[in-house]
ModelCIF file with pLDDT and N, C-alpha, C, O atoms, coordinates in Angstrom:
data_MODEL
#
_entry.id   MODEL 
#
_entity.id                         1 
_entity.type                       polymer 
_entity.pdbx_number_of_molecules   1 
#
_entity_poly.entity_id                      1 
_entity_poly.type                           'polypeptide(L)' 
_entity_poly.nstd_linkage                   no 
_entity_poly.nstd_monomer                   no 
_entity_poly.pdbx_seq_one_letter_code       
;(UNK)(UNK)(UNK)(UNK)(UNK)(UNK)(UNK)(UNK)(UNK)(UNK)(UNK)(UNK)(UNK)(UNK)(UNK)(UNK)
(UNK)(UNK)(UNK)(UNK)(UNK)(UNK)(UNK)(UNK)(UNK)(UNK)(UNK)(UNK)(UNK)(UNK)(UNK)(UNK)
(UNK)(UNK)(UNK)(UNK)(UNK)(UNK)(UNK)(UNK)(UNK)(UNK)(UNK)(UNK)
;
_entity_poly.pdbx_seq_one_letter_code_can   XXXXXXXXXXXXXXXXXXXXXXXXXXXXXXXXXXXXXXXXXXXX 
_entity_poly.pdbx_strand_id                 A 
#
loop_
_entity_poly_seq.entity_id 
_entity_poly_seq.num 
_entity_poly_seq.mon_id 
_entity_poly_seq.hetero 
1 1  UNK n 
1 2  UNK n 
1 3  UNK n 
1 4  UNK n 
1 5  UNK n 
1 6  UNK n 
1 7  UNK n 
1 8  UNK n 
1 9  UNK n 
1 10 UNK n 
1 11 UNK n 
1 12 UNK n 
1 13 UNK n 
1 14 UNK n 
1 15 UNK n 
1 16 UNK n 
1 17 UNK n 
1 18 UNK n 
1 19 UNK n 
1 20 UNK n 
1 21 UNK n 
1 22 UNK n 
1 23 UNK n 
1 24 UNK n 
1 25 UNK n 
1 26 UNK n 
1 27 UNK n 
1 28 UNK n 
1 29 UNK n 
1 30 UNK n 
1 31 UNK n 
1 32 UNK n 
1 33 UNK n 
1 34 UNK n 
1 35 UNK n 
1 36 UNK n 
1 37 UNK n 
1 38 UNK n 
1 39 UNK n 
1 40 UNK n 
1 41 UNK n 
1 42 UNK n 
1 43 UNK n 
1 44 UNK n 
#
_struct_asym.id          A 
_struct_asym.entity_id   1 
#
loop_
_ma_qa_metric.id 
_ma_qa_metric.mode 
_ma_qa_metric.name 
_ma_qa_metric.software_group_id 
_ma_qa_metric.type 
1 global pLDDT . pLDDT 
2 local  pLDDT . pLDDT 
#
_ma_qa_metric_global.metric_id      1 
_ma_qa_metric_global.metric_value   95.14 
_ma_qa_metric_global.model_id       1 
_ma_qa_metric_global.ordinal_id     1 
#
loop_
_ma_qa_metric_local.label_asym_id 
_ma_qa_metric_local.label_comp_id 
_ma_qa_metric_local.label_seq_id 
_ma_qa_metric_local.metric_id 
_ma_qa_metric_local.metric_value 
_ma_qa_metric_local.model_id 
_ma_qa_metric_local.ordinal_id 
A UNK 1  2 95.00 1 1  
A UNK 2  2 95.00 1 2  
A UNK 3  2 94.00 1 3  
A UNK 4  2 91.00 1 4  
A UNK 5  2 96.00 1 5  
A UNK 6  2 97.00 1 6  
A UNK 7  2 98.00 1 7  
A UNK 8  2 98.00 1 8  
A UNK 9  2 98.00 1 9  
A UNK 10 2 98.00 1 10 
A UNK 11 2 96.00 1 11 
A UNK 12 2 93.00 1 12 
A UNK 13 2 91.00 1 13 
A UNK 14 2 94.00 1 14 
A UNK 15 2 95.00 1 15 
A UNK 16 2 92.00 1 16 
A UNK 17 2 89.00 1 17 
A UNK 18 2 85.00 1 18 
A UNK 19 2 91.00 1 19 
A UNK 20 2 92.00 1 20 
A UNK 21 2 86.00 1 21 
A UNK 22 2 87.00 1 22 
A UNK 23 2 93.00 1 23 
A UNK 24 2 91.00 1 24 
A UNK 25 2 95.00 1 25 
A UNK 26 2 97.00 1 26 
A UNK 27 2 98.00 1 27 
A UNK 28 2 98.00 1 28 
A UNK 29 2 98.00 1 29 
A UNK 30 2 98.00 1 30 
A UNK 31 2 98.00 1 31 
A UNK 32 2 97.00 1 32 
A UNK 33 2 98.00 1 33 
A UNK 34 2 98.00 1 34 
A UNK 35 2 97.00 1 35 
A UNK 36 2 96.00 1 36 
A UNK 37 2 97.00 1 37 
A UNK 38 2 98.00 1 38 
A UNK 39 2 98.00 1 39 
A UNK 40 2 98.00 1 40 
A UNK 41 2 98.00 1 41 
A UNK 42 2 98.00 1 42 
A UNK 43 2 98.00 1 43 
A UNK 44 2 98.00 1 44 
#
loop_
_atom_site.group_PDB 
_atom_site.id 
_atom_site.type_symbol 
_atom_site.label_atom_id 
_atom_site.label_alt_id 
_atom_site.label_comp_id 
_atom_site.label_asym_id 
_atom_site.label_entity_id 
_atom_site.label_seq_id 
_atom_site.pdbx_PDB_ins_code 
_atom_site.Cartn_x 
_atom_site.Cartn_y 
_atom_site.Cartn_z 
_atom_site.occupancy 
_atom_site.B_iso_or_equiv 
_atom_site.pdbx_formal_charge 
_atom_site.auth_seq_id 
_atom_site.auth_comp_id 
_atom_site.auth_asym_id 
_atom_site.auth_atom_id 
_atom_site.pdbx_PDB_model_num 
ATOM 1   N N  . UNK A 1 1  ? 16.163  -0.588  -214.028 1.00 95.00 ? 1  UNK A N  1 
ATOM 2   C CA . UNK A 1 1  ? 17.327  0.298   -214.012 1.00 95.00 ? 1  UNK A CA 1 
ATOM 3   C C  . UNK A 1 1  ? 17.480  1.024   -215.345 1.00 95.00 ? 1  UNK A C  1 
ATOM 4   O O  . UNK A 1 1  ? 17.835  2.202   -215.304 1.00 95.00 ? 1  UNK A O  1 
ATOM 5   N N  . UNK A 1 2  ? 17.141  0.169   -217.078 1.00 95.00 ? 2  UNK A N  1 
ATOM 6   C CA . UNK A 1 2  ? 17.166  1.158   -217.482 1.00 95.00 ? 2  UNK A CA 1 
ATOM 7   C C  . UNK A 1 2  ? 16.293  1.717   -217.799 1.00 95.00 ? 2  UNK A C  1 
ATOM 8   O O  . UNK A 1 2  ? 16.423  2.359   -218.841 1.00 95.00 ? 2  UNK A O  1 
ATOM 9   N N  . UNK A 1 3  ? 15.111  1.764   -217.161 1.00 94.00 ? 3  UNK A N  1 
ATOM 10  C CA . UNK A 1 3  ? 13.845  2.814   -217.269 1.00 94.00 ? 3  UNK A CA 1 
ATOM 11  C C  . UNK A 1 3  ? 12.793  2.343   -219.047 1.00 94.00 ? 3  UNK A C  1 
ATOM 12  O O  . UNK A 1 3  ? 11.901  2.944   -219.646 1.00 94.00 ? 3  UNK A O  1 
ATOM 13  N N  . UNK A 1 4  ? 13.624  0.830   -219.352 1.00 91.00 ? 4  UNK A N  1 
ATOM 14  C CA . UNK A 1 4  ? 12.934  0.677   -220.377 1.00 91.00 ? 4  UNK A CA 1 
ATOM 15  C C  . UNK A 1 4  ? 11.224  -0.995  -220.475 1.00 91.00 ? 4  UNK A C  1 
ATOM 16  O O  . UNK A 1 4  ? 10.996  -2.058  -221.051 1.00 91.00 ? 4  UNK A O  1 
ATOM 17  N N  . UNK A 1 5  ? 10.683  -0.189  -219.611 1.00 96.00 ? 5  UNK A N  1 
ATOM 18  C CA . UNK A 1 5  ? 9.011   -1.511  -219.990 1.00 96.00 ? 5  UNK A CA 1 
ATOM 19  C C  . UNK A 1 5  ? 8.164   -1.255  -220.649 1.00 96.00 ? 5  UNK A C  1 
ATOM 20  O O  . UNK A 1 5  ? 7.921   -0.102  -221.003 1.00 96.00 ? 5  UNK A O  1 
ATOM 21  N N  . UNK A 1 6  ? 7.323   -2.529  -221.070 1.00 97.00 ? 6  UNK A N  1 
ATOM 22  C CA . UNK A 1 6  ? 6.419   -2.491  -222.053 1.00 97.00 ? 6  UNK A CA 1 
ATOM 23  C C  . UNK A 1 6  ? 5.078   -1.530  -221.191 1.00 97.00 ? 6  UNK A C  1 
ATOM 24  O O  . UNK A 1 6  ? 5.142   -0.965  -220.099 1.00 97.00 ? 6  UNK A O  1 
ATOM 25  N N  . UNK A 1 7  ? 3.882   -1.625  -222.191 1.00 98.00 ? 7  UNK A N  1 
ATOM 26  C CA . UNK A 1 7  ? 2.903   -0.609  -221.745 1.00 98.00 ? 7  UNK A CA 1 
ATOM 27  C C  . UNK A 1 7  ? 2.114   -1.251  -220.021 1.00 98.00 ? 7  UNK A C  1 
ATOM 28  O O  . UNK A 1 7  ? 1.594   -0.606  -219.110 1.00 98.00 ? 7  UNK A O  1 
ATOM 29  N N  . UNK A 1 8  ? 2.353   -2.763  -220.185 1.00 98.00 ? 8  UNK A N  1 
ATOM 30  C CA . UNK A 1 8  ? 1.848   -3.750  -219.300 1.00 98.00 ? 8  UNK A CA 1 
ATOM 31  C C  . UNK A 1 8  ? 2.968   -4.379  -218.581 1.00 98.00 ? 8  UNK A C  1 
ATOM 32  O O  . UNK A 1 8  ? 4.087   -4.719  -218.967 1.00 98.00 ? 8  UNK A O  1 
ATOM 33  N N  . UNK A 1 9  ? 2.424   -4.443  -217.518 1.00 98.00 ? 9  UNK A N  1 
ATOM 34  C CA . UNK A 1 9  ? 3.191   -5.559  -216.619 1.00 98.00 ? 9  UNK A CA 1 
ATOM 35  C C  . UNK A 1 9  ? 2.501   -6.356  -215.502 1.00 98.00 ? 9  UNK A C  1 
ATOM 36  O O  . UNK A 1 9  ? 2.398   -5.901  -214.363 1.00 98.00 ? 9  UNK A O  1 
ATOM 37  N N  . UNK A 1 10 ? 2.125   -7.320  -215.794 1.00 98.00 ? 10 UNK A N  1 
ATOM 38  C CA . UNK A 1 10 ? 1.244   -8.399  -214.979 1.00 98.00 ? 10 UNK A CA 1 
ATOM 39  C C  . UNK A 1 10 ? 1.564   -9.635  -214.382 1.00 98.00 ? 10 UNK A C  1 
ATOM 40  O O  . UNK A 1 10 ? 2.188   -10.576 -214.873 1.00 98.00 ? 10 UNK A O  1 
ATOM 41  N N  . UNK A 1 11 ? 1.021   -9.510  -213.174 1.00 96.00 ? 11 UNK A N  1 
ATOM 42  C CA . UNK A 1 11 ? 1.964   -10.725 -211.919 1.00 96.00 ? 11 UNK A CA 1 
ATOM 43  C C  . UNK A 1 11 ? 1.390   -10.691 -210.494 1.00 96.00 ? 11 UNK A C  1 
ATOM 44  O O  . UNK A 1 11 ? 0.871   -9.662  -210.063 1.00 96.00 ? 11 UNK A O  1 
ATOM 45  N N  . UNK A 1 12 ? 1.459   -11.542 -209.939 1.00 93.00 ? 12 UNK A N  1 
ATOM 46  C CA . UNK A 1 12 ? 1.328   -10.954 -208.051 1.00 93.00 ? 12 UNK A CA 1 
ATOM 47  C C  . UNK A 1 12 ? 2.621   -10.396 -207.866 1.00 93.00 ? 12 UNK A C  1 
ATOM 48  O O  . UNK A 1 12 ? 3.783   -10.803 -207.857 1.00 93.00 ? 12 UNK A O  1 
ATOM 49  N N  . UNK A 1 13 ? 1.828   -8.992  -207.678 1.00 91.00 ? 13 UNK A N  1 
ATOM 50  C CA . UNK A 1 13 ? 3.380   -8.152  -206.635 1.00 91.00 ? 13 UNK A CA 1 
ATOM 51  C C  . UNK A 1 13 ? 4.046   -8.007  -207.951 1.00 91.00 ? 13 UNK A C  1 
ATOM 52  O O  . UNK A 1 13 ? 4.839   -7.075  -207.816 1.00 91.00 ? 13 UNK A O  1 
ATOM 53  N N  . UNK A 1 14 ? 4.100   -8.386  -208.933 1.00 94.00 ? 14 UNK A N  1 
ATOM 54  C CA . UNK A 1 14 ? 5.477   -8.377  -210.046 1.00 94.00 ? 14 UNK A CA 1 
ATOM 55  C C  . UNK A 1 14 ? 6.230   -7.031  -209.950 1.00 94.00 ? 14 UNK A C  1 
ATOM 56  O O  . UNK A 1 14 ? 7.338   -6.844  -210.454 1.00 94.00 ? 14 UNK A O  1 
ATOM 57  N N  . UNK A 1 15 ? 5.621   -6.236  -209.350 1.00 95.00 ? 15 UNK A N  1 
ATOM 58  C CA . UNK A 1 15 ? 6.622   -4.423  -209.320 1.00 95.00 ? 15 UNK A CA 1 
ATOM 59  C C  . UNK A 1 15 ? 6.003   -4.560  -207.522 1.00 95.00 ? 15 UNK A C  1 
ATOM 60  O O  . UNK A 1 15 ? 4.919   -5.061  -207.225 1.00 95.00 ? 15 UNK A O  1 
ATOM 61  N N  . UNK A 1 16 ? 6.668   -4.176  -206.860 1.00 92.00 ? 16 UNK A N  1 
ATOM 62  C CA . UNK A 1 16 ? 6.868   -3.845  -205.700 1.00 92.00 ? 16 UNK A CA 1 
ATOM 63  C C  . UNK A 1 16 ? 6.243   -2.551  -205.269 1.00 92.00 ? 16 UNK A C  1 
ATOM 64  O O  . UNK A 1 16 ? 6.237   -1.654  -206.112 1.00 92.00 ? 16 UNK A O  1 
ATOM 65  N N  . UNK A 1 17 ? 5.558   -2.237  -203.737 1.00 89.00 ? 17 UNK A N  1 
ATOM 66  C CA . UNK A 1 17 ? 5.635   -0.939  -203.836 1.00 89.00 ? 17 UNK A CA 1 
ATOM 67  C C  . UNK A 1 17 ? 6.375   -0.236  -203.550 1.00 89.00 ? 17 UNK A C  1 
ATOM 68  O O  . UNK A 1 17 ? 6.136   0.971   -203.611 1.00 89.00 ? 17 UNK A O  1 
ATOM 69  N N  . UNK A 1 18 ? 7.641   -0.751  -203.098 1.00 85.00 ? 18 UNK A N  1 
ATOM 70  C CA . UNK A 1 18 ? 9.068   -0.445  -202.595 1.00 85.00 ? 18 UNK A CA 1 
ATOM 71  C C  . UNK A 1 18 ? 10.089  -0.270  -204.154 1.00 85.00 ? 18 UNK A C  1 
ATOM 72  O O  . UNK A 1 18 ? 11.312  -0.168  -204.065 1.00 85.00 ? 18 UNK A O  1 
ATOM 73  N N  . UNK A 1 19 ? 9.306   -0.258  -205.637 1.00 91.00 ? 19 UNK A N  1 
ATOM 74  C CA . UNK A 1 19 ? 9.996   -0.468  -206.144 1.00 91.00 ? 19 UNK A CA 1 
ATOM 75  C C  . UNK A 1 19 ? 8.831   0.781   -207.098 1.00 91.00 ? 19 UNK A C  1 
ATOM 76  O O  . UNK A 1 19 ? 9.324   1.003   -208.204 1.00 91.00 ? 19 UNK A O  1 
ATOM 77  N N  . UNK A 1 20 ? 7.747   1.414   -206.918 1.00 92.00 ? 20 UNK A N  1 
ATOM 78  C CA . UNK A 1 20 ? 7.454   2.437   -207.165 1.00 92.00 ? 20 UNK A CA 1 
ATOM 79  C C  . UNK A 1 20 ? 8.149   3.075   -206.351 1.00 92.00 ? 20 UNK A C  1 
ATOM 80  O O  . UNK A 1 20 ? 8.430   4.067   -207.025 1.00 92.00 ? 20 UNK A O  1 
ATOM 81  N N  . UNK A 1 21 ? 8.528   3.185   -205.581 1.00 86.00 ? 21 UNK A N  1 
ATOM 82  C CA . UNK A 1 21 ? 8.884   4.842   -204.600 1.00 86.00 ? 21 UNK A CA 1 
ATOM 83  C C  . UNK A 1 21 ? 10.494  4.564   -205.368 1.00 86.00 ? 21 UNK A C  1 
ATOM 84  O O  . UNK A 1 21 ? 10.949  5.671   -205.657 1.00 86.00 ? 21 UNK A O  1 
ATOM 85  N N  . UNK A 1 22 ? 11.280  3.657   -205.697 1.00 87.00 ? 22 UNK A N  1 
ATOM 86  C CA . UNK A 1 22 ? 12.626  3.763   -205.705 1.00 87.00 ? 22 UNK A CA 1 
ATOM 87  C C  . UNK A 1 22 ? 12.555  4.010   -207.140 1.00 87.00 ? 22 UNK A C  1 
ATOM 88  O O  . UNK A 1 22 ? 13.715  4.258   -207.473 1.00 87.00 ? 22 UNK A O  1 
ATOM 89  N N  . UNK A 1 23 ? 11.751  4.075   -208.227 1.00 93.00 ? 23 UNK A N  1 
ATOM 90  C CA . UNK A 1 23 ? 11.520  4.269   -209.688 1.00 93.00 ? 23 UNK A CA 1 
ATOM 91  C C  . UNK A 1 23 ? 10.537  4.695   -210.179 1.00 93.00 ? 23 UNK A C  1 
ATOM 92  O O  . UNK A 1 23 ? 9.804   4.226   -211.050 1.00 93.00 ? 23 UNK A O  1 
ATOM 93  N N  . UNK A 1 24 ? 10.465  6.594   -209.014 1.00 91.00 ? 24 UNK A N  1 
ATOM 94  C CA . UNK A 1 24 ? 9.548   7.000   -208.901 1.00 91.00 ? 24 UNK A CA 1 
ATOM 95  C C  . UNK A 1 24 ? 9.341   7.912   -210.561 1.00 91.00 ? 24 UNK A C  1 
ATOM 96  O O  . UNK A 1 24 ? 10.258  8.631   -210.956 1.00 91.00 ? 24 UNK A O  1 
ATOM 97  N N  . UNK A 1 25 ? 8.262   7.773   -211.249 1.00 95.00 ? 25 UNK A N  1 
ATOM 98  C CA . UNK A 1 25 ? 8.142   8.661   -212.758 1.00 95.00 ? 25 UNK A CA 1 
ATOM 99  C C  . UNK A 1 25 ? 7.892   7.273   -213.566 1.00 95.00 ? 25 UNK A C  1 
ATOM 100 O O  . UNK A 1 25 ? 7.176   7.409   -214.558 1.00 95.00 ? 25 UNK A O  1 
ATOM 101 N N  . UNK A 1 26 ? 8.286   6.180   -213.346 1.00 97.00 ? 26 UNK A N  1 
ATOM 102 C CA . UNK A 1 26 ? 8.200   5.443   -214.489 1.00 97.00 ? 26 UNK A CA 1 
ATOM 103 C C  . UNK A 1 26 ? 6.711   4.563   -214.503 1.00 97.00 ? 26 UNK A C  1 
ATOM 104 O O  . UNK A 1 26 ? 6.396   3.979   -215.540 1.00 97.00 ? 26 UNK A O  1 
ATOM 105 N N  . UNK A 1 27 ? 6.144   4.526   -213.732 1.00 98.00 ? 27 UNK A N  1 
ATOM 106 C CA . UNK A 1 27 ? 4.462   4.084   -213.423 1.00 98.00 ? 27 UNK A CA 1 
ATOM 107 C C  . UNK A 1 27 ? 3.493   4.936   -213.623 1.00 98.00 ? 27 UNK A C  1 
ATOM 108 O O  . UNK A 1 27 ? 3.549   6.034   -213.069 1.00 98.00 ? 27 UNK A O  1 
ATOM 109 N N  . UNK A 1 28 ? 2.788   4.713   -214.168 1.00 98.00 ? 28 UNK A N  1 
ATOM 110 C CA . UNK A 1 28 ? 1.208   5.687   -214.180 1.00 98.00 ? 28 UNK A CA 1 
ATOM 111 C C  . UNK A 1 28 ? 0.568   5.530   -212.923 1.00 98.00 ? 28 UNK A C  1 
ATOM 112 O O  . UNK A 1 28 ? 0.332   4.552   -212.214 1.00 98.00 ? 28 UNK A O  1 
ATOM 113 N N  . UNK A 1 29 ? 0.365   6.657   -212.840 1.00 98.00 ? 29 UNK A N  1 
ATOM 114 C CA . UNK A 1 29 ? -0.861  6.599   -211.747 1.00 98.00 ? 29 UNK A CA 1 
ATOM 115 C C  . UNK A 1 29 ? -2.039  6.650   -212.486 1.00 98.00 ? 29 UNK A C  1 
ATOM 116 O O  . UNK A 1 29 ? -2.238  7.581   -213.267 1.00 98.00 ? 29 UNK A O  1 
ATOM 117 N N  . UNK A 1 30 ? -3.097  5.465   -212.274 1.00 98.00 ? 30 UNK A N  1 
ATOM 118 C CA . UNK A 1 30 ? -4.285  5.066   -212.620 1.00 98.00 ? 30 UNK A CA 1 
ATOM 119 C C  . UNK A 1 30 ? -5.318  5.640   -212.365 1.00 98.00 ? 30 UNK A C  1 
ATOM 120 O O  . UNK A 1 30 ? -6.262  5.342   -213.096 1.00 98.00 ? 30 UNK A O  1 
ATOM 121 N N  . UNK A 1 31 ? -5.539  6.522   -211.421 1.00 98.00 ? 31 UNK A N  1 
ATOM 122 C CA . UNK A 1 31 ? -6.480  7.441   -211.121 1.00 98.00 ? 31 UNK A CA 1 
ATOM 123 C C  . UNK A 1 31 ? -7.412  7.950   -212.154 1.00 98.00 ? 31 UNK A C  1 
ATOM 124 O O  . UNK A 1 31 ? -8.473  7.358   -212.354 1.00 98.00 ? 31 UNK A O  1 
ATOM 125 N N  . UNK A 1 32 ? -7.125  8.885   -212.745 1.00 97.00 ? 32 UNK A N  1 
ATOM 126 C CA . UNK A 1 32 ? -7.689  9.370   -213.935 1.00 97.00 ? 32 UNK A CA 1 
ATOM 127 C C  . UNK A 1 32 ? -8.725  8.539   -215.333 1.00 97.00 ? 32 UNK A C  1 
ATOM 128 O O  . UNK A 1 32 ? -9.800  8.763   -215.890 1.00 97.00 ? 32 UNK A O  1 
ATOM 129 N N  . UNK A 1 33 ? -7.543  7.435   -215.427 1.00 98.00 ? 33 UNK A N  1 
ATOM 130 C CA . UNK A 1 33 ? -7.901  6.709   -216.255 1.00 98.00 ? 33 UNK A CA 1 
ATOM 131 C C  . UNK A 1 33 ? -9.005  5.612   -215.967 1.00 98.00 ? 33 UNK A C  1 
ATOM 132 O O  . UNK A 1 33 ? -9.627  4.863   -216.721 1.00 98.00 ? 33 UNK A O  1 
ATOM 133 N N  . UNK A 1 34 ? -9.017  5.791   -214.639 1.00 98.00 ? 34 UNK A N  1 
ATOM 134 C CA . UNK A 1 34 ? -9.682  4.463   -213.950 1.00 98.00 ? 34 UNK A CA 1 
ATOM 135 C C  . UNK A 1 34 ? -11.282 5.614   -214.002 1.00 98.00 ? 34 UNK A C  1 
ATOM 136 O O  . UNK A 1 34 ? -12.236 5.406   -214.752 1.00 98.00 ? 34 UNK A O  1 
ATOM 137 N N  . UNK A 1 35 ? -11.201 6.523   -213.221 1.00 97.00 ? 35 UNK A N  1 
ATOM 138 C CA . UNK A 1 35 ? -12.210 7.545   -213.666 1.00 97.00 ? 35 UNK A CA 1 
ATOM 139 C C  . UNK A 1 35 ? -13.230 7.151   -215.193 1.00 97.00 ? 35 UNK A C  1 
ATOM 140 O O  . UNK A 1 35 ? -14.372 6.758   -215.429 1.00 97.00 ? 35 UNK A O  1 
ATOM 141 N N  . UNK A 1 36 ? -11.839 7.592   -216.070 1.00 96.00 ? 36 UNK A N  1 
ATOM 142 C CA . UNK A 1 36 ? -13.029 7.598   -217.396 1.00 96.00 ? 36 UNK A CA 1 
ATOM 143 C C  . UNK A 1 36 ? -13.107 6.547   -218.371 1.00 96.00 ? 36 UNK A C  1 
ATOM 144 O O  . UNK A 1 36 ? -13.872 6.492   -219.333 1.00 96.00 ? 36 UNK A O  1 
ATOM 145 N N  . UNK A 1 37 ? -12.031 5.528   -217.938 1.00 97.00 ? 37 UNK A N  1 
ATOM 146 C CA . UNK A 1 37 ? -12.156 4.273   -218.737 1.00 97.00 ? 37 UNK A CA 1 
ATOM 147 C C  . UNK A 1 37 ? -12.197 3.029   -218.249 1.00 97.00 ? 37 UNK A C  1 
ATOM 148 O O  . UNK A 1 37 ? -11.782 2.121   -218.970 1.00 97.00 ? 37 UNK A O  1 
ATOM 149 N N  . UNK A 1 38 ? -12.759 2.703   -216.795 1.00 98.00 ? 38 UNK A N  1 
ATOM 150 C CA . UNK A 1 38 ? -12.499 1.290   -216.045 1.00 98.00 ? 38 UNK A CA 1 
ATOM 151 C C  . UNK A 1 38 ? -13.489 1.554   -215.507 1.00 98.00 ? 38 UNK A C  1 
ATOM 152 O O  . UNK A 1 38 ? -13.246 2.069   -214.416 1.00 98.00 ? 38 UNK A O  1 
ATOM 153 N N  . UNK A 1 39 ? -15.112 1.418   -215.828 1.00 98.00 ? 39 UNK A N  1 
ATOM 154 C CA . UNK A 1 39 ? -16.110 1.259   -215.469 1.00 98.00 ? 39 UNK A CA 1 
ATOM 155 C C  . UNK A 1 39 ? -16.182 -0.026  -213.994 1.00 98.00 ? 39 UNK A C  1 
ATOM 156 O O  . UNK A 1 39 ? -16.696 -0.091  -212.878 1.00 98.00 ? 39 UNK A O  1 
ATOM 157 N N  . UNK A 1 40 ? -15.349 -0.842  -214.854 1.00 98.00 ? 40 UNK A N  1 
ATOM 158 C CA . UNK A 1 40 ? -15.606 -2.276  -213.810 1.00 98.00 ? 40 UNK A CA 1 
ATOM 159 C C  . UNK A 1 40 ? -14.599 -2.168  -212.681 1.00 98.00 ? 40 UNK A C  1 
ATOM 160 O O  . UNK A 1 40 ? -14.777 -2.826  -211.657 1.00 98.00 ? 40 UNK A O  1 
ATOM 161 N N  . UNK A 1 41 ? -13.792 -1.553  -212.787 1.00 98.00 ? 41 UNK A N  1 
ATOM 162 C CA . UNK A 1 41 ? -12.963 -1.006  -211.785 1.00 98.00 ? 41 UNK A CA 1 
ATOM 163 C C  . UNK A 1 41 ? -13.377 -0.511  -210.767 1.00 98.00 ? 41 UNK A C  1 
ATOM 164 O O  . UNK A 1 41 ? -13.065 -0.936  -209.655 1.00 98.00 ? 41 UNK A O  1 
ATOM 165 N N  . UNK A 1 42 ? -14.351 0.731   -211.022 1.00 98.00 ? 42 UNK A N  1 
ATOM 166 C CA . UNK A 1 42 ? -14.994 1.455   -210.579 1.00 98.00 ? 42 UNK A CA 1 
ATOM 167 C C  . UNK A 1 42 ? -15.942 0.791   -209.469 1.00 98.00 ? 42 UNK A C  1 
ATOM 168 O O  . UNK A 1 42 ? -16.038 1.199   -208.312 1.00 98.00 ? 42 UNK A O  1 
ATOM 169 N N  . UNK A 1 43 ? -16.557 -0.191  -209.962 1.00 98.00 ? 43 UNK A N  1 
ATOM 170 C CA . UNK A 1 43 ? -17.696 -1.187  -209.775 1.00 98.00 ? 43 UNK A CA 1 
ATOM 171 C C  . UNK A 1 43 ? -16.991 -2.284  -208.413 1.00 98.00 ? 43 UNK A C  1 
ATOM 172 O O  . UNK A 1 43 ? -17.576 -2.707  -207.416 1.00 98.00 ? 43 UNK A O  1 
ATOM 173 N N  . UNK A 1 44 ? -15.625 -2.493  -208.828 1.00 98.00 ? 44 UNK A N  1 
ATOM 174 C CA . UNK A 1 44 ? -15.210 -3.560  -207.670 1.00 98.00 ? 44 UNK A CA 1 
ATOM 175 C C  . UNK A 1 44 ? -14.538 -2.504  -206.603 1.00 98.00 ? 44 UNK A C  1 
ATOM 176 O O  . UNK A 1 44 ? -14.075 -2.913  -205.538 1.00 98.00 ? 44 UNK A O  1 
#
């Protein structure tokens, strides 16, 4: 609510996806980054 988290947040489920759409702007979308910096990402 007040739009204030760290760079990380790690958990099962710990953010919802019902809780991206309702606090929509405050998540990265990984796309990009997963592109040019998550080789192993890429890989699984």
């Amino acid at each position: 609510a007040a739009g204030d988290i760290p760079d990380l947040i790690v958990g099962p489920n710990a953010i919802t996806d019902a809780e991206f759409a309702k606090f929509n702007g405050l998540f990265e979308d990984l796309t990009p980054l997963i592109e040019e910096h998550a080789p192993n990402v890429q890989t699984m």
